[in-house]
C-alpha atoms as a PDB file:
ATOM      1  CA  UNK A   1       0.000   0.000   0.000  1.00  0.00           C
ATOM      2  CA  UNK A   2       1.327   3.485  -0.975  1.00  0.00           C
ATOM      3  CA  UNK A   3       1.317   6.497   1.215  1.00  0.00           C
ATOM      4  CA  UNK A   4      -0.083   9.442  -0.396  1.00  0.00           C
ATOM      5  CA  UNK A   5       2.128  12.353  -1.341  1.00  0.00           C
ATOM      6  CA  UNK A   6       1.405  15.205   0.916  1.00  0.00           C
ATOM      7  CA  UNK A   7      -0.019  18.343  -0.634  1.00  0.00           C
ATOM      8  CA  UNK A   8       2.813  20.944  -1.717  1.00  0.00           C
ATOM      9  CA  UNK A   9       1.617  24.249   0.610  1.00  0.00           C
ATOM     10  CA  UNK A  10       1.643  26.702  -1.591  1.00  0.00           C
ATOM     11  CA  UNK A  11      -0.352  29.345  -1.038  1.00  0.00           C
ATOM     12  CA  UNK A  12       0.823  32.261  -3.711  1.00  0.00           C
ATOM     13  CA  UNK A  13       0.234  30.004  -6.540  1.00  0.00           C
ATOM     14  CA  UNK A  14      -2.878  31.228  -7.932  1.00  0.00           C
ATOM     15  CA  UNK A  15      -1.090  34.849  -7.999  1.00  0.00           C
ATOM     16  CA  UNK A  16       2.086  33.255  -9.941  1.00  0.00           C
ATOM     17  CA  UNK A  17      -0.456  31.980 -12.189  1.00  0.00           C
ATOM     18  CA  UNK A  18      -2.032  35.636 -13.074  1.00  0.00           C
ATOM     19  CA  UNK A  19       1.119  36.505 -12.585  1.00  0.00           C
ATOM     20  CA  UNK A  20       2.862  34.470 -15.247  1.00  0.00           C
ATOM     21  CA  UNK A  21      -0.226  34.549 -17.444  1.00  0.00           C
ATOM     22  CA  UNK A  22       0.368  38.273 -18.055  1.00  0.00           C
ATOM     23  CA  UNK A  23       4.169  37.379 -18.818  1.00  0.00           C
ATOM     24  CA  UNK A  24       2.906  34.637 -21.793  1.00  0.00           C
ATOM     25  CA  UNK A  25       0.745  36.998 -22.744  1.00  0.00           C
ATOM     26  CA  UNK A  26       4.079  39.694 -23.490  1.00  0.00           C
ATOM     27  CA  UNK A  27       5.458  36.626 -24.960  1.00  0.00           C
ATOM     28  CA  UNK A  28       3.143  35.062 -27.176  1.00  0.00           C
ATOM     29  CA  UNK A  29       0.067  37.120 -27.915  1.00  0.00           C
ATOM     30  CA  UNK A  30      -3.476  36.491 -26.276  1.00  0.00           C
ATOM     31  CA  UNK A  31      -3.694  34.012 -29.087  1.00  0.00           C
ATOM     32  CA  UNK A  32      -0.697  32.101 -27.963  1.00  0.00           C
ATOM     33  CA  UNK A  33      -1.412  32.183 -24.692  1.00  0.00           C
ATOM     34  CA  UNK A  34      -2.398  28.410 -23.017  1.00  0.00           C
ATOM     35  CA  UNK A  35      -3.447  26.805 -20.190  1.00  0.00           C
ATOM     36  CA  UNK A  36       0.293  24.718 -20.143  1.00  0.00           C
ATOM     37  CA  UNK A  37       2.243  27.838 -21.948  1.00  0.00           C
ATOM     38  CA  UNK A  38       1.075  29.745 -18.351  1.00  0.00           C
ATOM     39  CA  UNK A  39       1.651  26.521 -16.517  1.00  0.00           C
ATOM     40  CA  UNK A  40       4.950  26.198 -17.352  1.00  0.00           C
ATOM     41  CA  UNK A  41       5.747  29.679 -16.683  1.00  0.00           C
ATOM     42  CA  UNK A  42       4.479  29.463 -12.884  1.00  0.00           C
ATOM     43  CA  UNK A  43       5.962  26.583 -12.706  1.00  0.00           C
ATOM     44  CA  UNK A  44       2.718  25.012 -11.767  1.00  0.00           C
ATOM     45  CA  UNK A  45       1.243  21.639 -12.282  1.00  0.00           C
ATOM     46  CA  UNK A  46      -1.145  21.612 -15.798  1.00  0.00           C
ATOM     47  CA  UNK A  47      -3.807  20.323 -13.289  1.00  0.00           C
ATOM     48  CA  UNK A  48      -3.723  23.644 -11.144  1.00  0.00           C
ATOM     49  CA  UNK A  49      -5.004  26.039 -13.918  1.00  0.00           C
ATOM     50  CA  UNK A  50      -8.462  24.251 -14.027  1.00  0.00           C
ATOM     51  CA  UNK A  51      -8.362  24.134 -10.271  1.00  0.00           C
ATOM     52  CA  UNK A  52      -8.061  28.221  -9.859  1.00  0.00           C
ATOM     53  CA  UNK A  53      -9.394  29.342 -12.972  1.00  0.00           C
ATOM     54  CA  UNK A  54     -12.542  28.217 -14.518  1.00  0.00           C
ATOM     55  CA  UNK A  55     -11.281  28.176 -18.371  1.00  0.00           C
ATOM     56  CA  UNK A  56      -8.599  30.367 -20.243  1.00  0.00           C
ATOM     57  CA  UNK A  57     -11.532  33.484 -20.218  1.00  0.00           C
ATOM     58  CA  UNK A  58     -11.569  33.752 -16.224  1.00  0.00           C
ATOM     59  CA  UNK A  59      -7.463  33.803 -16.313  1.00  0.00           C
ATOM     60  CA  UNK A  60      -7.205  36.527 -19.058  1.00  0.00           C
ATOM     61  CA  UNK A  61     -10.280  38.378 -17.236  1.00  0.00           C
ATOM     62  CA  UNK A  62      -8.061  38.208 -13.789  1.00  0.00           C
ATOM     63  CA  UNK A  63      -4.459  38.882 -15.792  1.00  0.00           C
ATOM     64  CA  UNK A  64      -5.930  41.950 -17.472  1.00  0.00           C
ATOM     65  CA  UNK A  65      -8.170  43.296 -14.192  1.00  0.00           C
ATOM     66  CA  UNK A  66      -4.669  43.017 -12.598  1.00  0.00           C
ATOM     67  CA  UNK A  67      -2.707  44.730 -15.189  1.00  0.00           C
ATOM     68  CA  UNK A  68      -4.730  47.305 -15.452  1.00  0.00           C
ATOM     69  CA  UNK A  69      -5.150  48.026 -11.819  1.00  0.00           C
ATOM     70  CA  UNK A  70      -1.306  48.441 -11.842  1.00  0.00           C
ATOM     71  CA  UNK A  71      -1.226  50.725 -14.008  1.00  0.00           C
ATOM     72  CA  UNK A  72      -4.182  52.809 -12.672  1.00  0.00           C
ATOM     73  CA  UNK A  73      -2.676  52.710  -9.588  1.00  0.00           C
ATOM     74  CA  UNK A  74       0.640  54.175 -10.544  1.00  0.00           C
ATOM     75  CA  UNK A  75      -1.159  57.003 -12.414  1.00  0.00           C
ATOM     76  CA  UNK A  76      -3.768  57.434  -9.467  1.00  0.00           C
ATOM     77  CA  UNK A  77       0.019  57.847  -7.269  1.00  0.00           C
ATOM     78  CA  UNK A  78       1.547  60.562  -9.116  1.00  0.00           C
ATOM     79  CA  UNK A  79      -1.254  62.525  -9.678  1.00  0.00           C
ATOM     80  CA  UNK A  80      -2.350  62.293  -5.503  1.00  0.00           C
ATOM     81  CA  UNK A  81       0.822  64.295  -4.996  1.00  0.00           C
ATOM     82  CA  UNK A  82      -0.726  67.180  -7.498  1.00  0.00           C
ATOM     83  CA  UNK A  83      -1.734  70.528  -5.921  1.00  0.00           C
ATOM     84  CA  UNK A  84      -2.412  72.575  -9.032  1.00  0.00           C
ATOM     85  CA  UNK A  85      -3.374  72.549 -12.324  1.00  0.00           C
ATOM     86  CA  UNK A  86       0.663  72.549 -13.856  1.00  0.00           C
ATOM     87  CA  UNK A  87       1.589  70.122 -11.224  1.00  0.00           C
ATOM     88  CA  UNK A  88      -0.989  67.485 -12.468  1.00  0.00           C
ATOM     89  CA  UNK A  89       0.116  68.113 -16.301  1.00  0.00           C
ATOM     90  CA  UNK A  90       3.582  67.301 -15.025  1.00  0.00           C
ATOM     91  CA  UNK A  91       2.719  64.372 -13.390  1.00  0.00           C
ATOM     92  CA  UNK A  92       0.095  63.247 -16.372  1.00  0.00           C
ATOM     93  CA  UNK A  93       3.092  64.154 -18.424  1.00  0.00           C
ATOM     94  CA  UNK A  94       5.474  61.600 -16.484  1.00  0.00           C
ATOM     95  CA  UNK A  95       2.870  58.736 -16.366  1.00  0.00           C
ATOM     96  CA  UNK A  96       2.619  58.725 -19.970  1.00  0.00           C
ATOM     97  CA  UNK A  97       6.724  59.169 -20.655  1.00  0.00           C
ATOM     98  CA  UNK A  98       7.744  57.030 -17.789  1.00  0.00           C
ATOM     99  CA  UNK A  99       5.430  54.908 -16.932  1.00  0.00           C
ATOM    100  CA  UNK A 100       2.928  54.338 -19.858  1.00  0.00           C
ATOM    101  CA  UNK A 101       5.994  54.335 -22.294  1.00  0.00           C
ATOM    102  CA  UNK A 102       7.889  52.375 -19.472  1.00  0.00           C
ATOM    103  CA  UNK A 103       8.619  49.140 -20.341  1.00  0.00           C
ATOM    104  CA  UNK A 104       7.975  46.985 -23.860  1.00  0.00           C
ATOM    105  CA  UNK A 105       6.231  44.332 -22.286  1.00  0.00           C
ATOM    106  CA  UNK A 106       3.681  46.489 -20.742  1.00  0.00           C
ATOM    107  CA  UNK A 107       3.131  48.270 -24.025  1.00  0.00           C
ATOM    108  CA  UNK A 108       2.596  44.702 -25.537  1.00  0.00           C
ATOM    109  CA  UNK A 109       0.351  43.883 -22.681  1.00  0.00           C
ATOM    110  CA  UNK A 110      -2.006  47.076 -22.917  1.00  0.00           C
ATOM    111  CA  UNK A 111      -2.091  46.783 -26.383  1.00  0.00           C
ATOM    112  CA  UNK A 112      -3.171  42.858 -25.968  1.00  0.00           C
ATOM    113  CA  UNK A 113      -6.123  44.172 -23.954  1.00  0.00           C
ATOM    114  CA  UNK A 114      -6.977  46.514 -26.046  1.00  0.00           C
ATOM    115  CA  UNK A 115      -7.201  44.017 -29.550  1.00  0.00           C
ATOM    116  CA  UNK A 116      -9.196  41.965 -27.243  1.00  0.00           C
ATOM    117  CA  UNK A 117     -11.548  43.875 -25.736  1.00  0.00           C
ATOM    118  CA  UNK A 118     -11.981  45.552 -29.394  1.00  0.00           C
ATOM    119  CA  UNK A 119     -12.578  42.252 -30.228  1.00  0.00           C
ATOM    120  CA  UNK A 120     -14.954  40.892 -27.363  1.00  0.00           C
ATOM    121  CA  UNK A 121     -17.001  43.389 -25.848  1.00  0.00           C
ATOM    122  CA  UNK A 122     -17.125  41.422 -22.385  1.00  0.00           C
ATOM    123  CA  UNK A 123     -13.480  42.464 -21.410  1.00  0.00           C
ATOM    124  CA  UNK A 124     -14.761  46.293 -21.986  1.00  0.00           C
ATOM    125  CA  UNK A 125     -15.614  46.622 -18.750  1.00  0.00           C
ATOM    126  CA  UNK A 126     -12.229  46.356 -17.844  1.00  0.00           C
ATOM    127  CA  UNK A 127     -11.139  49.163 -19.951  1.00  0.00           C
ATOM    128  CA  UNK A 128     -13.472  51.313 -19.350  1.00  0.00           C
ATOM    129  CA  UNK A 129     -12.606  51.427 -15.438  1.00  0.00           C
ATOM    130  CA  UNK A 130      -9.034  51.573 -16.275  1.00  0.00           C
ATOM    131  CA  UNK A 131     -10.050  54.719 -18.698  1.00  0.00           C
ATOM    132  CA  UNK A 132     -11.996  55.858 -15.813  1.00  0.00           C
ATOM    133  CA  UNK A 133      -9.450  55.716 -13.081  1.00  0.00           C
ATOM    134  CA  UNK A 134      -7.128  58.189 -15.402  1.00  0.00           C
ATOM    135  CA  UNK A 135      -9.845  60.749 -16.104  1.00  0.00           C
ATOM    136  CA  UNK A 136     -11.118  60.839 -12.257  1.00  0.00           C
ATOM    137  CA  UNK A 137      -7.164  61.611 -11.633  1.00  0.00           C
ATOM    138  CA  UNK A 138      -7.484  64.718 -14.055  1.00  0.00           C
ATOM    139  CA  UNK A 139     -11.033  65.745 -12.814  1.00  0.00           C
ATOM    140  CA  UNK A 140      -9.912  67.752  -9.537  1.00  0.00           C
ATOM    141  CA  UNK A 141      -7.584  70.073 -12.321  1.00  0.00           C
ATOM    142  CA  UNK A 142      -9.480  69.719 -15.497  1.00  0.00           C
ATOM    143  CA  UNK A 143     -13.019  69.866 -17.215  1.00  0.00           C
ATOM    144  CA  UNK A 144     -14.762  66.319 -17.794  1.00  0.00           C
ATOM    145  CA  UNK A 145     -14.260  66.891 -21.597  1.00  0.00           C
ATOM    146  CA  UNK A 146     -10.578  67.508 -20.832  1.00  0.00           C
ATOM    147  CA  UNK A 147      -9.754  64.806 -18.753  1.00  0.00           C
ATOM    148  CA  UNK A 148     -11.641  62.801 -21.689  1.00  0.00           C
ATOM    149  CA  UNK A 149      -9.548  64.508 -24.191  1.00  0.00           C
ATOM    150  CA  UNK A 150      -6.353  64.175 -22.482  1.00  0.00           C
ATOM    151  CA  UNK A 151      -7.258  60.011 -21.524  1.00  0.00           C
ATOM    152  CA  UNK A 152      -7.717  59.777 -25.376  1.00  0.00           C
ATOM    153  CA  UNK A 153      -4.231  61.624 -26.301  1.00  0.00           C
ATOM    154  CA  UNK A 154      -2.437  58.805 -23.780  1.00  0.00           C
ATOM    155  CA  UNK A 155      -4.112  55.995 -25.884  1.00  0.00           C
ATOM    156  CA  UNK A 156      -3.444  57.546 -28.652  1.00  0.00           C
ATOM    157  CA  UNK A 157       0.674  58.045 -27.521  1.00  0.00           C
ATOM    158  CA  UNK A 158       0.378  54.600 -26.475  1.00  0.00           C
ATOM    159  CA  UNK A 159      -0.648  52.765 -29.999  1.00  0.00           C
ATOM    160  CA  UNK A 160       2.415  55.757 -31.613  1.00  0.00           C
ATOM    161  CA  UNK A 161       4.891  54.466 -29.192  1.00  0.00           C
ATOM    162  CA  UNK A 162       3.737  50.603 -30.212  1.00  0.00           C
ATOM    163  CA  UNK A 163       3.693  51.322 -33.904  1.00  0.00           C
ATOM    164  CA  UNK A 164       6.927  53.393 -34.231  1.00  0.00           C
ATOM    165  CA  UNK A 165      10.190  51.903 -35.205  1.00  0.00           C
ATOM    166  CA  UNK A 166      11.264  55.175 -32.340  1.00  0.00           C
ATOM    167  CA  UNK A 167      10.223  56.387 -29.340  1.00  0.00           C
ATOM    168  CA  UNK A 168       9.022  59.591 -29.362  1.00  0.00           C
ATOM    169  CA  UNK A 169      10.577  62.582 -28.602  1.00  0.00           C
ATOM    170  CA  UNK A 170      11.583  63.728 -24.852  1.00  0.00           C
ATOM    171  CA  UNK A 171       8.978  66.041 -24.110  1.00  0.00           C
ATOM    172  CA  UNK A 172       6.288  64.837 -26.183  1.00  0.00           C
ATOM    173  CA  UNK A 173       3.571  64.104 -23.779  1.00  0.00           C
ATOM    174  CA  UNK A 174       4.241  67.784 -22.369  1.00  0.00           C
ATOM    175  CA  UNK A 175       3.840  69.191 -25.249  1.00  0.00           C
ATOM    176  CA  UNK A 176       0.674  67.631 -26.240  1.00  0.00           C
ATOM    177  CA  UNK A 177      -1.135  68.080 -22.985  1.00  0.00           C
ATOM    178  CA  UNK A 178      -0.281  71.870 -23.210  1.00  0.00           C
ATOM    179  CA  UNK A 179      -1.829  71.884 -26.309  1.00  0.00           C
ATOM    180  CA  UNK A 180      -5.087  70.107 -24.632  1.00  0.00           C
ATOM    181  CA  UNK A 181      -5.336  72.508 -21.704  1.00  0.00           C
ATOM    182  CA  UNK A 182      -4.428  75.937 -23.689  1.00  0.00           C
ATOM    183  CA  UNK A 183      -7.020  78.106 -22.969  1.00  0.00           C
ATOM    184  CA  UNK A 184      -8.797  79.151 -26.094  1.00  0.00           C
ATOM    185  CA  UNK A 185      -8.184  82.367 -27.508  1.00  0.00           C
END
């Protein structure tokens, strides 16, 4: 008779598995993303994915509700600092160049979420409370059509930065939001 194995204690794996998911998904594409592609990545048995996670839509629904928290919160943390109206632009300014432009994998990731929630309107929600979290930062300093305006301009810098053989220019973002918030003539 054979003594069972005991149970590995491992109680971070489900957040590896979002974790590593979002990794794959810089990797590989959502297309290319699978239950053992993730799997491997955490470092996790195959049988643990169905155990956590539902199917492959409740793991990319967690991976991207997680990314995009992340990045809300970063851009919800420089902007709480903000005490006037050129303050904010500076820090709007320095999530976009820093942090929105920050890294290629996190381009590739918001870019992933966006193709699929172009794609499959029941991942919208997602971006549309990330979208929301960045215009209720720019509320306090700005107009609602502003902080709409200016939400749009970051998306828009975002897909430039991801289609561009260069990065933009130093000063770019500035530039643009100064533009945004000129008062008219």
């Amino acid at each position: 008779m054979s003594t069972p194995r005991p149970r590995r204690h491992d109680p971070d794996r489900r957040d590896r598995i979002i974790d590593a998911c979002l990794d794959v998904i810089a990797e590989h594409g959502v297309a290319g993303t699978s239950h053992r592609r993730v799997a491997a990545a955490a470092d996790v048995p195959l049988g643990s994915m169905t155990y956590h996670f539902d199917g492959m839509d409740a793991l990319l629904r967690e991976a991207f509700t997680r990314f995009a928290d992340q990045v809300a919160t970063l851009a919800e943390r420089r902007m709480a600092a903000a005490g006037s109206l050129e303050e904010a632009l500076d820090a709007f300014a320095a999530n976009i160049e820093e942090d929105v432009f920050g890294t290629q994998r996190d381009l590739v990731i918001t870019h992933e979420l966006y193709t699929l929630a172009a794609r499959r309107p029941e991942y919208r929600d997602i971006t549309t409370a990330w979208m929301a979290r960045t215009r209720a930062t720019l509320e306090p300093f700005v107009d609602s059509t502003t902080a709409v305006l200016l939400d749009a301009m970051n998306e828009g810098l975002s897909i430039h930065r991801a289609l561009h053989q260069h990065s933009p220019r130093p000063g770019l973002a500035r530039e643009a939001i100064a533009r945004l918030v000129r008062p008219a003539p």
